[in-house]
N, C-alpha and C. Protein backbone atom coordinates (compact mmCIF):
# COMPACT_ATOMS: atom_id res chain seq x y z
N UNK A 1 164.46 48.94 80.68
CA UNK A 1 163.14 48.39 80.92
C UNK A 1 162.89 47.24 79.94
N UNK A 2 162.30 46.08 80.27
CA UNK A 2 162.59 44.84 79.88
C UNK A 2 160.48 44.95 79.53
N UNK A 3 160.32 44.21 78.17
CA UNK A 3 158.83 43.62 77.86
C UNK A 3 158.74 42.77 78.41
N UNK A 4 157.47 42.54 79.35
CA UNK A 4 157.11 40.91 79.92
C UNK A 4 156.14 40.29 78.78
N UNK A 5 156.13 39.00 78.54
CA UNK A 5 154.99 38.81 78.03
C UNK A 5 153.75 38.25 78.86
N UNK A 6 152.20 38.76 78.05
CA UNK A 6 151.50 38.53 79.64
C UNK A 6 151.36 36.57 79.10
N UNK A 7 151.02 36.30 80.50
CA UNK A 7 150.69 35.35 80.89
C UNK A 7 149.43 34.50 79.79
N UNK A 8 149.27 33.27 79.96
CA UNK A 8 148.61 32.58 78.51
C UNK A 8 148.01 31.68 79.30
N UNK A 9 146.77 30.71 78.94
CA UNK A 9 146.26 29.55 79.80
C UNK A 9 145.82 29.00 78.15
N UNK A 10 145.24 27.94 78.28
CA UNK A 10 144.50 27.58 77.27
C UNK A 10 143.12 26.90 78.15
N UNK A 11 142.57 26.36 77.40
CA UNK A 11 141.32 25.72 77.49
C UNK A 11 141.34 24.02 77.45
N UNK A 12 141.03 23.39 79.00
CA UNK A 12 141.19 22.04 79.07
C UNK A 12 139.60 21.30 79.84
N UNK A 13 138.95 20.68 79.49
CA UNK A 13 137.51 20.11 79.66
C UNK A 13 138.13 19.16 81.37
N UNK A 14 137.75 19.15 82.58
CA UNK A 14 137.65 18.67 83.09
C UNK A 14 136.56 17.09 83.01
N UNK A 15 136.46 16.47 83.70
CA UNK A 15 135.17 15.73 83.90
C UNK A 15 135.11 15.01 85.33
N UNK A 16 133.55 14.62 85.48
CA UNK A 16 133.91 13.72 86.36
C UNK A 16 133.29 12.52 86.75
N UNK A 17 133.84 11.89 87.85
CA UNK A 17 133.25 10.23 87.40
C UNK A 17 131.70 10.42 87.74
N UNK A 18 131.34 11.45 88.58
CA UNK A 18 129.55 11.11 88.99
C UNK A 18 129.16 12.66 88.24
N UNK A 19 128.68 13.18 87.31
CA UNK A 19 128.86 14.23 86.53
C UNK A 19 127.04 14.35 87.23
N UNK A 20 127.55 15.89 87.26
CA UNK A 20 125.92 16.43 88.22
C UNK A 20 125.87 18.06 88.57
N UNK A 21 125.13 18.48 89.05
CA UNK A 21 125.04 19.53 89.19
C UNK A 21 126.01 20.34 90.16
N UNK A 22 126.43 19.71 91.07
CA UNK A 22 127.70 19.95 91.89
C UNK A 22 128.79 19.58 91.69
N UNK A 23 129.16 18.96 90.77
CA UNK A 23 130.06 18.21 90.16
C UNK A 23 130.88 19.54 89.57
N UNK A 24 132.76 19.77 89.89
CA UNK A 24 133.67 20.43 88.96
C UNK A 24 133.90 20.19 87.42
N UNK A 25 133.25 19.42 86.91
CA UNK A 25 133.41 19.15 85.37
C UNK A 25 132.98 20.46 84.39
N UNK A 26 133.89 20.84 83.49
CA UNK A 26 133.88 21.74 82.95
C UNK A 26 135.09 22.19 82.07
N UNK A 27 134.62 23.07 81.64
CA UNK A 27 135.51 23.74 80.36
C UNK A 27 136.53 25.36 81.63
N UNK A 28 138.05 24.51 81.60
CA UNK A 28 138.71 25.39 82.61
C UNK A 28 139.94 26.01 82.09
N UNK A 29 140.60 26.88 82.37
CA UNK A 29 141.98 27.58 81.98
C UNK A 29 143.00 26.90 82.76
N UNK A 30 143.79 26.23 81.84
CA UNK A 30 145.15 25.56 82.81
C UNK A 30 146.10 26.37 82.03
N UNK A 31 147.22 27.04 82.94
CA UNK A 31 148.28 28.04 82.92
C UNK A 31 149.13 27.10 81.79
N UNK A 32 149.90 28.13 80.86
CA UNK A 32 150.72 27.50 80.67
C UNK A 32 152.54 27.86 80.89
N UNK A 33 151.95 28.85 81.54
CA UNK A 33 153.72 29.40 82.81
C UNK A 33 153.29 29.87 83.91
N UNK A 34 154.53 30.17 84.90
CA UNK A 34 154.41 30.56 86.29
C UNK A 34 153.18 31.61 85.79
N UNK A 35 152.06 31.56 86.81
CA UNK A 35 151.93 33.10 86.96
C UNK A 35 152.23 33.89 88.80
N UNK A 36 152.19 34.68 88.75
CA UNK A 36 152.89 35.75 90.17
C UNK A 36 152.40 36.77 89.71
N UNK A 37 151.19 36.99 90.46
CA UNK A 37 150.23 38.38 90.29
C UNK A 37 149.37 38.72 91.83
N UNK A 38 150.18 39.43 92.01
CA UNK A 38 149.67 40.07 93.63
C UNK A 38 149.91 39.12 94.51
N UNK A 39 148.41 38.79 95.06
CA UNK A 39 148.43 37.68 96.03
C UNK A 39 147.93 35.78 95.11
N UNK A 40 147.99 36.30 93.53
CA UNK A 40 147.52 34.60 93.10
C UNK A 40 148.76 34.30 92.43
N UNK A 41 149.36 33.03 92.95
CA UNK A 41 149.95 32.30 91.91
C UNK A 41 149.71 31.19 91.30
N UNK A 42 149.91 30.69 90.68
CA UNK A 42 150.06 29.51 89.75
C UNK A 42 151.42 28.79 89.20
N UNK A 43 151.45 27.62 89.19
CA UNK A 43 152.41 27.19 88.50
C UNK A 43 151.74 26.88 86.91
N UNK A 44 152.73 26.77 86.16
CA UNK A 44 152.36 26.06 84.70
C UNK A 44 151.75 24.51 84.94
N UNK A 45 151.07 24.70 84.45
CA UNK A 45 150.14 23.48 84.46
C UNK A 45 148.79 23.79 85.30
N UNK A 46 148.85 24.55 86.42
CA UNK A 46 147.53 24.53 87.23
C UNK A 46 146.39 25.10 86.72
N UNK A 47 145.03 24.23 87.18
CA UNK A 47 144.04 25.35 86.61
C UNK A 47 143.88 26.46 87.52
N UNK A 48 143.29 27.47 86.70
CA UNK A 48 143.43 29.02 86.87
C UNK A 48 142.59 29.13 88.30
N UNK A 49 141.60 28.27 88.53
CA UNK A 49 140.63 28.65 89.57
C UNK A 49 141.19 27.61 90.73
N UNK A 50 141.48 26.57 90.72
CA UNK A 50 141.89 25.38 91.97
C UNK A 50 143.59 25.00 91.66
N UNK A 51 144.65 25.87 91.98
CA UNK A 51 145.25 25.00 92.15
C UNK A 51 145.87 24.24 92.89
N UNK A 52 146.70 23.31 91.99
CA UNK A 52 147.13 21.86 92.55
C UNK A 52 146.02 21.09 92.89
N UNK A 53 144.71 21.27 92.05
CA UNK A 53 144.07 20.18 92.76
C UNK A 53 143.91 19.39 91.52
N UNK A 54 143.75 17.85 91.71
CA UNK A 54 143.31 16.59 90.97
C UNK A 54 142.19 16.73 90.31
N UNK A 55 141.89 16.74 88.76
CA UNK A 55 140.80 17.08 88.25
C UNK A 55 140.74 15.79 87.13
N UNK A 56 139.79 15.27 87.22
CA UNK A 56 139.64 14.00 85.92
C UNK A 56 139.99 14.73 84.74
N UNK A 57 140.94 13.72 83.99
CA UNK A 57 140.57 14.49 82.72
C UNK A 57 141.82 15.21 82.13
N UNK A 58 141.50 16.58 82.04
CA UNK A 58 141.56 17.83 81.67
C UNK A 58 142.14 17.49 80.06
N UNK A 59 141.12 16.94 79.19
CA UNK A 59 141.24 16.48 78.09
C UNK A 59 141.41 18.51 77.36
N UNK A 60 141.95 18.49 76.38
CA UNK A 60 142.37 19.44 75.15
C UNK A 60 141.44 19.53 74.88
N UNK A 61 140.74 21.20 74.89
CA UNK A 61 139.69 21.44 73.99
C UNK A 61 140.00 22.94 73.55
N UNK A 62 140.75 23.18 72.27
CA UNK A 62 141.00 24.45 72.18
C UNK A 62 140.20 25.35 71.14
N UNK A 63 138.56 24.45 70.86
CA UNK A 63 138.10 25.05 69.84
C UNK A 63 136.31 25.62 71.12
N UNK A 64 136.76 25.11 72.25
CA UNK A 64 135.83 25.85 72.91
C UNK A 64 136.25 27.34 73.99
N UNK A 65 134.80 27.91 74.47
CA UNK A 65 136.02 28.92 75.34
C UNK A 65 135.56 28.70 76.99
N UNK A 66 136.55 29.03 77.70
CA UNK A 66 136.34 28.16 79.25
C UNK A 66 134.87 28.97 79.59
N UNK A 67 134.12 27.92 80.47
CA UNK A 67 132.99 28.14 80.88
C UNK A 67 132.32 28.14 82.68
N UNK A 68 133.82 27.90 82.96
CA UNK A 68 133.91 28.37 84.67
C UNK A 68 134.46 29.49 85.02
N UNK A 69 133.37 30.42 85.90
CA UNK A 69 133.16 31.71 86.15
C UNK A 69 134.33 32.13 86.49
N UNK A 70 134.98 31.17 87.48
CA UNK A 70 135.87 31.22 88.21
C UNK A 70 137.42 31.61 87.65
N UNK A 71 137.36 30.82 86.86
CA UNK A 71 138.88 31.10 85.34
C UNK A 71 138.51 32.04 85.04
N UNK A 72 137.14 32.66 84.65
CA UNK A 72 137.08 33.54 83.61
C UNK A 72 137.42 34.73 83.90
N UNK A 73 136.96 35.02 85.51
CA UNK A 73 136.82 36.16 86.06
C UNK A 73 138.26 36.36 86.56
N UNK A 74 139.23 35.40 87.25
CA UNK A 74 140.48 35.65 87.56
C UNK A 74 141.41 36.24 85.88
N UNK A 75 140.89 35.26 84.98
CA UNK A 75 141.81 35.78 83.71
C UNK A 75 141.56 37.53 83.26
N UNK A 76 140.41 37.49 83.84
CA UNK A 76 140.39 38.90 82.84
C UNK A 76 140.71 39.78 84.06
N UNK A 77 140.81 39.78 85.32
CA UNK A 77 141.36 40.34 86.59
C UNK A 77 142.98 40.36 86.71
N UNK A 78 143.60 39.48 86.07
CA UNK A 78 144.74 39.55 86.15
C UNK A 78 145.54 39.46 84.46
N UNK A 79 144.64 39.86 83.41
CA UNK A 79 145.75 39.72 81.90
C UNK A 79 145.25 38.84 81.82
N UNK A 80 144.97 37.56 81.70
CA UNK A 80 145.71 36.43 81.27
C UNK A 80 145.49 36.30 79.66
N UNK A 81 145.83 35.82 78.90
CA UNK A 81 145.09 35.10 77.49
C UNK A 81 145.00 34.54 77.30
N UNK A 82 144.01 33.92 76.69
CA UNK A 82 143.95 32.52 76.31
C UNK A 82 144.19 32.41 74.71
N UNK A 83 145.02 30.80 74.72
CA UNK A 83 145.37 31.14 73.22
C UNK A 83 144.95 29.31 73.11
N UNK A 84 145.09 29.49 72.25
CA UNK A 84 143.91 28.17 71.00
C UNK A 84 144.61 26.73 71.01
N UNK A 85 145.74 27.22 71.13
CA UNK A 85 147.07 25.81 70.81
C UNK A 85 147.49 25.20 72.12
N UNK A 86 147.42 24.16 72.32
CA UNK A 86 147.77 23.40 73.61
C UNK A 86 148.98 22.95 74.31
N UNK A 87 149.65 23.06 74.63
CA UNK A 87 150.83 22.75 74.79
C UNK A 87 151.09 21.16 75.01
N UNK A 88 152.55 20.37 74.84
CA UNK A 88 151.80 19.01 74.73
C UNK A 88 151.21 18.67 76.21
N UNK A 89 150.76 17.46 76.65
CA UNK A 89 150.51 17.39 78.11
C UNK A 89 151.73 16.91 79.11
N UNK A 90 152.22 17.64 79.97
CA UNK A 90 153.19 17.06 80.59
C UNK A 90 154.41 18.20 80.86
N UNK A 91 154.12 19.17 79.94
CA UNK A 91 155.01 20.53 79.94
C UNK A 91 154.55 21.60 80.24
C-alpha cells in the first residue's frame, strides 16, 4: 500500500476588465497537480471551480485565503489544501 499525497491549490486573485457585481474577479484556488476525484477533475494549473476557462489575471496572492464559494466548497469536499507558496507561473 502506497501514501498518496493529497492534492494542494494555492491562492491566485483573478480580475476583470469591467469589475462589477457579476463579474468572476476574485480570490480563487488554481491546482497545482492533476486532481481525479470521482466525477471532478482538474489539470495542474486549472482553477478549482471553472476549468480551462480564461480568467484575467490570476495574479499570486498567497497571503490571502480564496474567497469564491465555489473553490472553497469543492476543496474541502474533495481534501484539497491549500498551501501559501506559489508555484512559478507556467508549471
Amino acid at each position: 500500500m502506497t501514501e498518496t499525497t493529497p492534492p494542494t491549490a494555492h491562492v491566485r486573485y483573478a480580475y476583470s476588465p469591467r469589475q462589477g457585481a457579476s463579474s468572476r474577479g476574485g480570490y480563487h484556488l488554481l491546482m497545482n497537480q492533476r486532481l481525479d476525484s470521482g466525477r471532478l477533475h482538474r489539470d495542474a494549473g486549472d482553477v478549482l471551480c471553472q476549468p480551462r476557462r480564461d480568467f484575467w489575471g490570476l495574479e499570486p496572492r498567497p497571503e490571502v485565503a480564496a474567497d469564491c464559494t465555489a473553490c472553497v466548497r469543492l476543496a474541502e469536499r474533495h481534501g484539497i489544501t491549500t498551501v501559501q507558496t506559489c508555484p512559478p507561473r507556467g508549471k
